[in-house]
PDB file of N, CA and C in Angstrom:
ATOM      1  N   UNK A   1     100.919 118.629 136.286  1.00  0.00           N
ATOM      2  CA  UNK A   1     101.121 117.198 136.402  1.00  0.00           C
ATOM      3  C   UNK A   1     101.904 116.732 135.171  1.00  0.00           C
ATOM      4  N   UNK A   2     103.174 116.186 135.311  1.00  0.00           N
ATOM      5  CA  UNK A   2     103.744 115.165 134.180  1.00  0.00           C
ATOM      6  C   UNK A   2     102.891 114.354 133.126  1.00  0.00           C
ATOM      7  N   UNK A   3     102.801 114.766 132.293  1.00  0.00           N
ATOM      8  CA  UNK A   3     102.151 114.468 130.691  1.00  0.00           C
ATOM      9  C   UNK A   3     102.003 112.601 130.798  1.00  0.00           C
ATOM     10  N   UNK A   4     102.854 112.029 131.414  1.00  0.00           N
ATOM     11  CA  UNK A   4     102.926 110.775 131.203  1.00  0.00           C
ATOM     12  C   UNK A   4     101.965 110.463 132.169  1.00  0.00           C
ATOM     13  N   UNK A   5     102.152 110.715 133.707  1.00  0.00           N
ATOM     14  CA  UNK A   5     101.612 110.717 134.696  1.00  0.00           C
ATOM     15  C   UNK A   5      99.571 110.830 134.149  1.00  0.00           C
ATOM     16  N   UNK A   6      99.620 111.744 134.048  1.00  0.00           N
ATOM     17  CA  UNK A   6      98.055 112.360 133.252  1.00  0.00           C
ATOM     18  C   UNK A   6      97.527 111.167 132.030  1.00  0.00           C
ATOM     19  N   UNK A   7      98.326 110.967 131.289  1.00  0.00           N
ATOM     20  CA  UNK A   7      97.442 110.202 130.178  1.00  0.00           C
ATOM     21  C   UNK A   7      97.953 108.462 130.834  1.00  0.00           C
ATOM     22  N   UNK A   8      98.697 108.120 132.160  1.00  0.00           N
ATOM     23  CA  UNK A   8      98.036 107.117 132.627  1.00  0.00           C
ATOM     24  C   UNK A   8      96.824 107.125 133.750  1.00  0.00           C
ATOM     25  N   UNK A   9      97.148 107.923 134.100  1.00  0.00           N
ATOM     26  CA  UNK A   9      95.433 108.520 135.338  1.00  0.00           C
ATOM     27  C   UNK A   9      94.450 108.309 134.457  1.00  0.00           C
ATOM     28  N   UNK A  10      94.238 109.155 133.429  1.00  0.00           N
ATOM     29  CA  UNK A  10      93.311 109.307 132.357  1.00  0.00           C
ATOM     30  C   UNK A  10      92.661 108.100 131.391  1.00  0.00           C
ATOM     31  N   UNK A  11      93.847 106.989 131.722  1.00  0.00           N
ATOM     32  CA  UNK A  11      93.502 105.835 131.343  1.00  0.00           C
ATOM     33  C   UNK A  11      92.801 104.916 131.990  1.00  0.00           C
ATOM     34  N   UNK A  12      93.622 104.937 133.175  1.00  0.00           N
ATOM     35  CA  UNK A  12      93.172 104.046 133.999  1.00  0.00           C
ATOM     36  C   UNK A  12      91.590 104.309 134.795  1.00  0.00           C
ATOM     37  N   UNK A  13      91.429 105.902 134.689  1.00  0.00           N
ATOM     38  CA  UNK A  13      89.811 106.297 134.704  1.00  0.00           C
ATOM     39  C   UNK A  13      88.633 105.545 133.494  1.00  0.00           C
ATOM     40  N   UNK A  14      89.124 105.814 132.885  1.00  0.00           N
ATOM     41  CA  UNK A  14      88.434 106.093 131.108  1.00  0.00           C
ATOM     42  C   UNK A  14      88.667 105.104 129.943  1.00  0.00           C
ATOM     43  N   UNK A  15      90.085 104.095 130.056  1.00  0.00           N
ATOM     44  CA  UNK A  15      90.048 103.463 129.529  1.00  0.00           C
ATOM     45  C   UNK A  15      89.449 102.375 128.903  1.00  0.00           C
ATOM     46  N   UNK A  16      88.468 101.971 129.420  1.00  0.00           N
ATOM     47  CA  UNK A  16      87.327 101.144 129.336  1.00  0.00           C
ATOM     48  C   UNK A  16      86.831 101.784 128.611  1.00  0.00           C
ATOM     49  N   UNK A  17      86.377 102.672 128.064  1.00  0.00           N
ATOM     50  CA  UNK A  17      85.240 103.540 127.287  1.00  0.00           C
ATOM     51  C   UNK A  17      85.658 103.229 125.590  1.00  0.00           C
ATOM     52  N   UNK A  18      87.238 103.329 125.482  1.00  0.00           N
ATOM     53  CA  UNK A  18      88.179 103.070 124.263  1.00  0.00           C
ATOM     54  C   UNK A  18      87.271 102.176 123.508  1.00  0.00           C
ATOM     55  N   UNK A  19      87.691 102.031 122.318  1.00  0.00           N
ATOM     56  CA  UNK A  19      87.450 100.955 121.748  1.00  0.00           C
ATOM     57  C   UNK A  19      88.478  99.767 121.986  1.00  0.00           C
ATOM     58  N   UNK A  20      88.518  98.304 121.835  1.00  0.00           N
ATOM     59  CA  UNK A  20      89.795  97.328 122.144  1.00  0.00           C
ATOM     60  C   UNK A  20      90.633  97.849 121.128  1.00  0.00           C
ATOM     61  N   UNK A  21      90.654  98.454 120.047  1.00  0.00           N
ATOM     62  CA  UNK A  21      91.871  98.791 119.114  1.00  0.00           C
ATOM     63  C   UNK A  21      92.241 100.114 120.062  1.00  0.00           C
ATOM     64  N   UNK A  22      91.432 101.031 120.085  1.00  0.00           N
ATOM     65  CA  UNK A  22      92.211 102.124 120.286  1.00  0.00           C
ATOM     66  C   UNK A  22      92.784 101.983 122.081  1.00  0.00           C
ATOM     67  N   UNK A  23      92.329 100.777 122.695  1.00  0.00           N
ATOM     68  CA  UNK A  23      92.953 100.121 123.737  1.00  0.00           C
ATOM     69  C   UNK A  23      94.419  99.998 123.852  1.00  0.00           C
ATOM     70  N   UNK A  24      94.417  99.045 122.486  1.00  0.00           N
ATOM     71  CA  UNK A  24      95.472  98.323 122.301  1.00  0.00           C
ATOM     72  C   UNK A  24      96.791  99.217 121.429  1.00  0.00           C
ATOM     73  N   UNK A  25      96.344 100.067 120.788  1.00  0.00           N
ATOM     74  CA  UNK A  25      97.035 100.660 120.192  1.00  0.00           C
ATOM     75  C   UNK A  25      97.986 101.250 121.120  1.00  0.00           C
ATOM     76  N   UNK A  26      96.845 102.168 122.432  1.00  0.00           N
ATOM     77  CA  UNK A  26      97.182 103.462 123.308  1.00  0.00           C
ATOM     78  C   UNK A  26      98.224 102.522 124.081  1.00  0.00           C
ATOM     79  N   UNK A  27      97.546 101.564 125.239  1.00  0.00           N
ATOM     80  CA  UNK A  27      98.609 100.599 126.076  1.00  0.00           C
ATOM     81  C   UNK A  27     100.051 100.647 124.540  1.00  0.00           C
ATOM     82  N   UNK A  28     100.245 100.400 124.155  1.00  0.00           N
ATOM     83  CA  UNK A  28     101.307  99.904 123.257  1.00  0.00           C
ATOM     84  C   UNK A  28     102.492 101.294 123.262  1.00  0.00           C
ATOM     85  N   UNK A  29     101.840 102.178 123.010  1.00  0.00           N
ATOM     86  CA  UNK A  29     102.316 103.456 122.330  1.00  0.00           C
ATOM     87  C   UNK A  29     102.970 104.369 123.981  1.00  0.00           C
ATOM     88  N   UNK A  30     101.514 104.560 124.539  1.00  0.00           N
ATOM     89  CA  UNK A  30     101.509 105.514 125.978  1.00  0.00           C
ATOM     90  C   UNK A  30     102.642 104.410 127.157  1.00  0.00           C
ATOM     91  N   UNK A  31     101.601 103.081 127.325  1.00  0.00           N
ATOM     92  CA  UNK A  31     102.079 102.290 128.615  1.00  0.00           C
ATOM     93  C   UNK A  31     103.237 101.972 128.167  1.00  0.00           C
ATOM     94  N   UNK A  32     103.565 101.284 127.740  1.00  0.00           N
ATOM     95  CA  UNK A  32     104.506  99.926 127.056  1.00  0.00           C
ATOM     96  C   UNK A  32     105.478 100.757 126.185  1.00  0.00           C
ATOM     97  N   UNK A  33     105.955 102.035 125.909  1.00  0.00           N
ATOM     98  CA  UNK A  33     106.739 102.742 125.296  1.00  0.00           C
ATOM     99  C   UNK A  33     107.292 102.592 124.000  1.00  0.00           C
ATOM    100  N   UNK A  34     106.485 101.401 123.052  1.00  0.00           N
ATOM    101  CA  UNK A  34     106.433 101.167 121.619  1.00  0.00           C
ATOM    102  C   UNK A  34     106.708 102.439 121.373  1.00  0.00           C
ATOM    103  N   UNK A  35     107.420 102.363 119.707  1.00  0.00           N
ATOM    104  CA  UNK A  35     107.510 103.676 119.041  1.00  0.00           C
ATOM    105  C   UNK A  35     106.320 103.250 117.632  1.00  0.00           C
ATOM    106  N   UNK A  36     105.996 104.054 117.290  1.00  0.00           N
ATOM    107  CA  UNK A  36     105.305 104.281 116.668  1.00  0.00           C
ATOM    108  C   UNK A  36     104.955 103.562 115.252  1.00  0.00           C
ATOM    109  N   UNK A  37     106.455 103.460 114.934  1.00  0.00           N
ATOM    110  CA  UNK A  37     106.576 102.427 113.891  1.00  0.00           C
ATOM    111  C   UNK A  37     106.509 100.932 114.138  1.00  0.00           C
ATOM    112  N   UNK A  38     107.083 100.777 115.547  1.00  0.00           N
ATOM    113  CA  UNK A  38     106.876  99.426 116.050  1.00  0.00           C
ATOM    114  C   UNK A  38     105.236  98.902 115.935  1.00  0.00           C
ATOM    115  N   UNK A  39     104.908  99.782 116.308  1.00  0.00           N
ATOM    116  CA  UNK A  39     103.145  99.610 116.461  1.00  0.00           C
ATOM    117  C   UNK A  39     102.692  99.443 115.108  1.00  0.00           C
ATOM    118  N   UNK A  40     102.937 100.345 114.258  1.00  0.00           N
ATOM    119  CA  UNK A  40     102.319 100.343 112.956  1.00  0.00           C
ATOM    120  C   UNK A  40     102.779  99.033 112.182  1.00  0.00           C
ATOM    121  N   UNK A  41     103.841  98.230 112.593  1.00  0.00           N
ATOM    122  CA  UNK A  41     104.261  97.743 111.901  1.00  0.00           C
ATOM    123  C   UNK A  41     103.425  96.493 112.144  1.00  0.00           C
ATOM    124  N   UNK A  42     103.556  96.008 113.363  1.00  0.00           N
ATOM    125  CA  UNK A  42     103.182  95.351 114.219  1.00  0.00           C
ATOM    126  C   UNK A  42     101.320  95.094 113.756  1.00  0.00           C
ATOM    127  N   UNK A  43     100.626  95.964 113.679  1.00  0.00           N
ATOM    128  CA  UNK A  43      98.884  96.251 113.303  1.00  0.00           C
ATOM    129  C   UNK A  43      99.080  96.455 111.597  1.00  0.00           C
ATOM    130  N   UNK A  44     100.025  96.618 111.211  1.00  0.00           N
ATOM    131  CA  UNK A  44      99.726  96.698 109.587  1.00  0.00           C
ATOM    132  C   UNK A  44      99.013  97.856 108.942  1.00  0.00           C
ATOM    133  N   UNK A  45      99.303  98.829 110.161  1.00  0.00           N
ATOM    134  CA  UNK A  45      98.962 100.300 109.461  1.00  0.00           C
ATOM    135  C   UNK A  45     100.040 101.287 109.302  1.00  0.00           C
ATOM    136  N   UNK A  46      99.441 102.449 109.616  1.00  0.00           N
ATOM    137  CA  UNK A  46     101.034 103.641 108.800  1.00  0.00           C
ATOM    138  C   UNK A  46     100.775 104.102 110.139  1.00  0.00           C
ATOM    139  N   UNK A  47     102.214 104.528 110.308  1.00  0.00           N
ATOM    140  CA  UNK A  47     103.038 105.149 111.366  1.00  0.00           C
ATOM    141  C   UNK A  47     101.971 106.357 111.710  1.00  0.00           C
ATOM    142  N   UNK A  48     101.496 107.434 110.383  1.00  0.00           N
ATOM    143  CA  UNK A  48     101.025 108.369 110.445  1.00  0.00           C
ATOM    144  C   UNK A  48      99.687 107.816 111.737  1.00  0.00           C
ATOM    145  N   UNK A  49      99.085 106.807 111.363  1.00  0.00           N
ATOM    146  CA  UNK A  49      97.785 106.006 111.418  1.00  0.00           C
ATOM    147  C   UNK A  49      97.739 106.356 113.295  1.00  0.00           C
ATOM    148  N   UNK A  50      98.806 105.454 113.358  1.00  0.00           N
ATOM    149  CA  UNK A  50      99.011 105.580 115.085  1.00  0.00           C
ATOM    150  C   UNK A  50      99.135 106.485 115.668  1.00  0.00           C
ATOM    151  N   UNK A  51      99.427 107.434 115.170  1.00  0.00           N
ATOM    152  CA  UNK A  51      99.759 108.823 115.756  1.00  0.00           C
ATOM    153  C   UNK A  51      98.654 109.341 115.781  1.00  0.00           C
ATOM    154  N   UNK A  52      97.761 109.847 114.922  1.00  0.00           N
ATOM    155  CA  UNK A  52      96.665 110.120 114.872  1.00  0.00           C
ATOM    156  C   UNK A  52      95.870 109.194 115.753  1.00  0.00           C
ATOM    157  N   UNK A  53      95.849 107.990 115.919  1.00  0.00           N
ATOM    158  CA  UNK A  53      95.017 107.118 117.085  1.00  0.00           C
ATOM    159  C   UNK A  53      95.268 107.365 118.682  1.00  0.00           C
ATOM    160  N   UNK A  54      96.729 107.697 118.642  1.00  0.00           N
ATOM    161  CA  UNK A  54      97.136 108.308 120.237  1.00  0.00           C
ATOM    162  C   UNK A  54      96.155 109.638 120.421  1.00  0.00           C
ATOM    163  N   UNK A  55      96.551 110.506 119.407  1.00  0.00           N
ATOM    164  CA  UNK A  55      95.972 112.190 119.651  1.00  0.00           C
ATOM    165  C   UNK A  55      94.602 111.994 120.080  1.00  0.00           C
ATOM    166  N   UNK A  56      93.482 111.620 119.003  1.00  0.00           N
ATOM    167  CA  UNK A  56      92.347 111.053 119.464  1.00  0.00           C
ATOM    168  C   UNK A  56      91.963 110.506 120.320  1.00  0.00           C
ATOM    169  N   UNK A  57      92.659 109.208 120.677  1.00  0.00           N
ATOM    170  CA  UNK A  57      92.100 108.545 121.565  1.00  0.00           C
ATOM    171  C   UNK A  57      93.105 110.249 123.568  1.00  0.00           C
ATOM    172  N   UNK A  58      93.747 110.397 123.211  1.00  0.00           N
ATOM    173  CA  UNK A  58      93.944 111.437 124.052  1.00  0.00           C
ATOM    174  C   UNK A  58      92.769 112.730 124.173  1.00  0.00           C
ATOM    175  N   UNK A  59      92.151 113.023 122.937  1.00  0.00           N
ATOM    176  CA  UNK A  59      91.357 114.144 123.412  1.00  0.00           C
ATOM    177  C   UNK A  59      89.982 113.143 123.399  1.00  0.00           C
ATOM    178  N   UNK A  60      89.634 112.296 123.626  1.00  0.00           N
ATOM    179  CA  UNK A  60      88.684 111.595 123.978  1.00  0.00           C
ATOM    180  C   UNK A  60      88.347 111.145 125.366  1.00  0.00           C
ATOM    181  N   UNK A  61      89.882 110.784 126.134  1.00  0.00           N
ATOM    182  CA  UNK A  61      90.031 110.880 126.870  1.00  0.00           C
ATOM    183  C   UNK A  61      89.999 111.859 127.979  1.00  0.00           C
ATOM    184  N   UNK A  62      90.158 113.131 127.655  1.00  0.00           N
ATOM    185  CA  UNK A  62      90.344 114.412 128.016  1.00  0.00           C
ATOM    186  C   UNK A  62      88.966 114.707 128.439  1.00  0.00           C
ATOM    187  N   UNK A  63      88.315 114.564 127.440  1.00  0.00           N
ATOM    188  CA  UNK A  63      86.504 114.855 127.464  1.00  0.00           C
ATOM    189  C   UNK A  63      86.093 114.447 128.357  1.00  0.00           C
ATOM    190  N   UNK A  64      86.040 112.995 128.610  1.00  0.00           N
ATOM    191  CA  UNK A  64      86.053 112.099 129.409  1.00  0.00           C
ATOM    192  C   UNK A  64      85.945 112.891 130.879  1.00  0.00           C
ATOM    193  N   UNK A  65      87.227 113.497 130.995  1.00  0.00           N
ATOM    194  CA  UNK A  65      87.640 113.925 132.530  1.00  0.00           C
ATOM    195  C   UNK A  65      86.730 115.356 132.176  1.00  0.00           C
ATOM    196  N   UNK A  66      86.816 116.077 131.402  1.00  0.00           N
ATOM    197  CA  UNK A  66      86.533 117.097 131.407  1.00  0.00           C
ATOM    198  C   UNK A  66      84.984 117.421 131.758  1.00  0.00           C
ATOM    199  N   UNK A  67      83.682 116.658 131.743  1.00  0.00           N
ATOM    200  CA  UNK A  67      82.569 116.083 131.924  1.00  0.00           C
ATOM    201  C   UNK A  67      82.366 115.458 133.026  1.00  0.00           C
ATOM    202  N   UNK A  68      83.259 114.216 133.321  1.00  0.00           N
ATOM    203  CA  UNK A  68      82.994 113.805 134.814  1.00  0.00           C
ATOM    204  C   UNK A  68      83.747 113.842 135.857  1.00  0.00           C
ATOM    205  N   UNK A  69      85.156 114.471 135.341  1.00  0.00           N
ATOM    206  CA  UNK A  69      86.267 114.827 136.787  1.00  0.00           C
ATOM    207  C   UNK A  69      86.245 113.950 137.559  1.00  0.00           C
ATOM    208  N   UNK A  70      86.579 112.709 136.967  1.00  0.00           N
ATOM    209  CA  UNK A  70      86.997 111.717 138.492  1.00  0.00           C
ATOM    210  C   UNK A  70      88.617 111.617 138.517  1.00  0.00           C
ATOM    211  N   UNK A  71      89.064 111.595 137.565  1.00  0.00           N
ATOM    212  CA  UNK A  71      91.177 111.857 138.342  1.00  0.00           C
ATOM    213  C   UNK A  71      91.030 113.048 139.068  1.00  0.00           C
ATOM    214  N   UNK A  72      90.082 114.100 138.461  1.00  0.00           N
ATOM    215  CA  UNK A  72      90.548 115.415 139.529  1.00  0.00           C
ATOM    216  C   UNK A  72      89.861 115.034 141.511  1.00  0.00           C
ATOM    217  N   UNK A  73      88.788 114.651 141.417  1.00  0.00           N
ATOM    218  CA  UNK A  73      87.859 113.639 142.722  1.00  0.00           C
ATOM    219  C   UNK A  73      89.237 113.043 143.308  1.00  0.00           C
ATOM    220  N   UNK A  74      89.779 112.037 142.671  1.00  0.00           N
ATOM    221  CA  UNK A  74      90.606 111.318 142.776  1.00  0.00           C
ATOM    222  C   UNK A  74      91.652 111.962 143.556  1.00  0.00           C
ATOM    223  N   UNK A  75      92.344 112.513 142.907  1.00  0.00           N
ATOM    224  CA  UNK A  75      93.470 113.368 143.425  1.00  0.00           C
ATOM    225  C   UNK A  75      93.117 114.269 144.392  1.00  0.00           C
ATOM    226  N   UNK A  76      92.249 114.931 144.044  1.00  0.00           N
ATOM    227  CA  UNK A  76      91.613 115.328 145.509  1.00  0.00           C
ATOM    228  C   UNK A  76      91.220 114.709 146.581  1.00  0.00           C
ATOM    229  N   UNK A  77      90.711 113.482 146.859  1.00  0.00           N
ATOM    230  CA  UNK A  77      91.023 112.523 147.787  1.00  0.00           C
ATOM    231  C   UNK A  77      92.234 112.443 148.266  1.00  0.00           C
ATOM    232  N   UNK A  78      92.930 112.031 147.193  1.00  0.00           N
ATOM    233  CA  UNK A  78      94.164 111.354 147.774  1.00  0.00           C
ATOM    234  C   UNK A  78      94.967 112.407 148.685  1.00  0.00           C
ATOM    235  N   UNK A  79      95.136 113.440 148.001  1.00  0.00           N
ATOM    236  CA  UNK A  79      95.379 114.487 149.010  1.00  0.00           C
ATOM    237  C   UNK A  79      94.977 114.757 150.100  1.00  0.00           C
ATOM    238  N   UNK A  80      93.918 114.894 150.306  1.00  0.00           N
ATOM    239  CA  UNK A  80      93.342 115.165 151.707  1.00  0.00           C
ATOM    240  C   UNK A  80      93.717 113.441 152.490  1.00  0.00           C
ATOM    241  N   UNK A  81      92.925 113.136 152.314  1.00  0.00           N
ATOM    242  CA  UNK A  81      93.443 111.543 152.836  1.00  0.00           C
ATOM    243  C   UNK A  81      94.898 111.618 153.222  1.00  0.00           C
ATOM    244  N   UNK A  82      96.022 112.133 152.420  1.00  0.00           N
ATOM    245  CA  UNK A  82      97.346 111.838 153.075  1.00  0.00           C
ATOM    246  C   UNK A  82      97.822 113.083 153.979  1.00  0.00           C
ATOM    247  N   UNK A  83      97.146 113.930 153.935  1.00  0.00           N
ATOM    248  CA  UNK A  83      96.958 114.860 155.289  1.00  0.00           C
ATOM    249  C   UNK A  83      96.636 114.343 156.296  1.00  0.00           C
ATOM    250  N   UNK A  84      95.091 113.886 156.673  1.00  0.00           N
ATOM    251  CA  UNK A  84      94.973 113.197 157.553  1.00  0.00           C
ATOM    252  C   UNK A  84      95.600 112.403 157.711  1.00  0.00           C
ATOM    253  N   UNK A  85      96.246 111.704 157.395  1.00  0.00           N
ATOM    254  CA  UNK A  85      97.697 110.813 157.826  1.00  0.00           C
ATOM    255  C   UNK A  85      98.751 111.273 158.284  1.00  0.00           C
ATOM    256  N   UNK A  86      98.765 112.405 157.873  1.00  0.00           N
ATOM    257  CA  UNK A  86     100.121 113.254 158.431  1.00  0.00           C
ATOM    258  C   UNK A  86      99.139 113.974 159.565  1.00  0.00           C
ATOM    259  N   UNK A  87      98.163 114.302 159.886  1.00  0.00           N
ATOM    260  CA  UNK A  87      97.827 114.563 161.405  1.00  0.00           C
ATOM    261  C   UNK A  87      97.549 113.702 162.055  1.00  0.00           C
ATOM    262  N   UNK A  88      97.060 112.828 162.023  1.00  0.00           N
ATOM    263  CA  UNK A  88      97.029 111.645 162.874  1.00  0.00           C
ATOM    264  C   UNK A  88      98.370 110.898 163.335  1.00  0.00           C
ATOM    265  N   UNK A  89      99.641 110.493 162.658  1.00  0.00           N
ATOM    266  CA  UNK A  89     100.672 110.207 162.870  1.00  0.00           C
ATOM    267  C   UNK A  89     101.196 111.915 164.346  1.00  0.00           C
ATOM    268  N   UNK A  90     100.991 113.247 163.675  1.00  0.00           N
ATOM    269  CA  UNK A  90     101.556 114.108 164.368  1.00  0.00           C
ATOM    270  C   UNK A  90     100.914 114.016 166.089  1.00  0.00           C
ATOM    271  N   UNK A  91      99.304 113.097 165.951  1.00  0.00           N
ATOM    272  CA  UNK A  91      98.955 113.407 166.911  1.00  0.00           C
ATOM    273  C   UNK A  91      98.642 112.080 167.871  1.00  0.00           C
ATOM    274  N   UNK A  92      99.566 111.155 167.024  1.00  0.00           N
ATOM    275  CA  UNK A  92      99.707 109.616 167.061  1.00  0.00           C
ATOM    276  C   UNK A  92      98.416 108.737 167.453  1.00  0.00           C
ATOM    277  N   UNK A  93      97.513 109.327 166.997  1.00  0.00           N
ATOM    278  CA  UNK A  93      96.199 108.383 166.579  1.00  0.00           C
ATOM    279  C   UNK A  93      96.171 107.176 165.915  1.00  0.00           C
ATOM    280  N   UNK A  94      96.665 106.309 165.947  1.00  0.00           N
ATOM    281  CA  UNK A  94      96.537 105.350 165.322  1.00  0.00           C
ATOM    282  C   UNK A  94      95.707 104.503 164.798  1.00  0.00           C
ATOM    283  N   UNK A  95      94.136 104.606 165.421  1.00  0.00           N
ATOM    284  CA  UNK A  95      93.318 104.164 164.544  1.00  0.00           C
ATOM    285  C   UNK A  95      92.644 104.803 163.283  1.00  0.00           C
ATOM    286  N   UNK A  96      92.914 106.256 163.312  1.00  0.00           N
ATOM    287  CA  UNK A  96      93.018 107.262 162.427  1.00  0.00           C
ATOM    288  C   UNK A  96      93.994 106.941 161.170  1.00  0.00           C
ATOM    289  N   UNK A  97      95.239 106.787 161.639  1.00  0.00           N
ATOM    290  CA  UNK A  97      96.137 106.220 160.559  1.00  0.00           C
ATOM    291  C   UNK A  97      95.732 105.149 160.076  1.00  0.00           C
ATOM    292  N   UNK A  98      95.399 104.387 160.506  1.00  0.00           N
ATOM    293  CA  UNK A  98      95.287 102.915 160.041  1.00  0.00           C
ATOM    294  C   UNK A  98      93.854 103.184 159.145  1.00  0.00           C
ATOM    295  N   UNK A  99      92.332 103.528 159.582  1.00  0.00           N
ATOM    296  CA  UNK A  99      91.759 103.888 158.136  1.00  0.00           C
ATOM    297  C   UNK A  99      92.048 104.768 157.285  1.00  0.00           C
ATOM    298  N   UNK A 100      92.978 105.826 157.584  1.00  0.00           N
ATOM    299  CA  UNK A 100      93.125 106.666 156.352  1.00  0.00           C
ATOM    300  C   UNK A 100      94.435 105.463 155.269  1.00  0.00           C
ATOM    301  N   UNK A 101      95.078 104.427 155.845  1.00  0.00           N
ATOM    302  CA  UNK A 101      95.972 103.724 155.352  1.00  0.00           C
ATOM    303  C   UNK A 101      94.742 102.818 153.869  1.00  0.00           C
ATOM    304  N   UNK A 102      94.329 102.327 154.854  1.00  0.00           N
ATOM    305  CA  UNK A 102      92.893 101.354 154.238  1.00  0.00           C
ATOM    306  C   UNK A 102      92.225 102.208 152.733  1.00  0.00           C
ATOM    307  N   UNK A 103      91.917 103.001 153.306  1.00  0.00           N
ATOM    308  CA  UNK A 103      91.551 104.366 151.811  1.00  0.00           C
ATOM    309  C   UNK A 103      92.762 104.564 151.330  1.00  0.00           C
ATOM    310  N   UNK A 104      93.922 104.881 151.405  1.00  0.00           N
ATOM    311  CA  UNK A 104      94.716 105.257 150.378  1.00  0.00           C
ATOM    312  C   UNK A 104      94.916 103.966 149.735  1.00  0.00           C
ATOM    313  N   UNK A 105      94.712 102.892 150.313  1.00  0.00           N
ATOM    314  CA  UNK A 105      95.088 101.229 149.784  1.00  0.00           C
ATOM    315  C   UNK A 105      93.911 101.411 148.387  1.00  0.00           C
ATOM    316  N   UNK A 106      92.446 101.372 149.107  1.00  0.00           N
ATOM    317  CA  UNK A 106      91.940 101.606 147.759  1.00  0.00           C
ATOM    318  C   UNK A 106      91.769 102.195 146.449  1.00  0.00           C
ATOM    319  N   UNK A 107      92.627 103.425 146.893  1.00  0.00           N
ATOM    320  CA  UNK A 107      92.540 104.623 145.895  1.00  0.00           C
ATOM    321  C   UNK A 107      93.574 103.849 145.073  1.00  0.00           C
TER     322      UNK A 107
END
């Protein structure tokens, strides 16, 4: 999976757990494509500071999944779910499509 892809899954699982700094830092740095110095400059710490707050708050994150595996749940849903969509369309079921549509809406 694409590195970028992963530490927004990973966020959007887990992010809540962060602290609001290391929230705000990560959105800034990961989401929002700040560089590093922008950030530091921006919070009034050292460049070094932020970097070290990404890594961390990344293997914190990691743990996170690594303990309760819900992006992997996740993705595993979603997969199967868009199978059954692709058999139901092949076998033009349509009320089949239409809840597997409804679940992928929520996912």
């Amino acid at each position: 999976m694409e590195k970028f892809v992963e530490q927004t899954l990973l966020y959007d699982f887990y992010g809540e757990l962060l602290t609001e700094r290391q929230q705000q830092i990560y959105e800034n740095v990961v989401l929002e494509d700040y560089s590093l110095s922008e950030v530091a400059e921006d919070l009034g710490i050292s460049r070094q500071g932020v970097h070290d707050m990404i890594k961390r708050c990344n293997r914190t994150l990691e743990g996170y999944e690594a303990k309760l595996h819900l992006v992997d749940k996740f993705l595993n849903i979603r997969s199967q779910v868009h199978r059954i969509h692709e058999l139901a369309e092949q076998y033009k079921v349509e009320e089949i499509a239409a809840i597997s549509n409804l679940i992928l809406e929520e996912l």
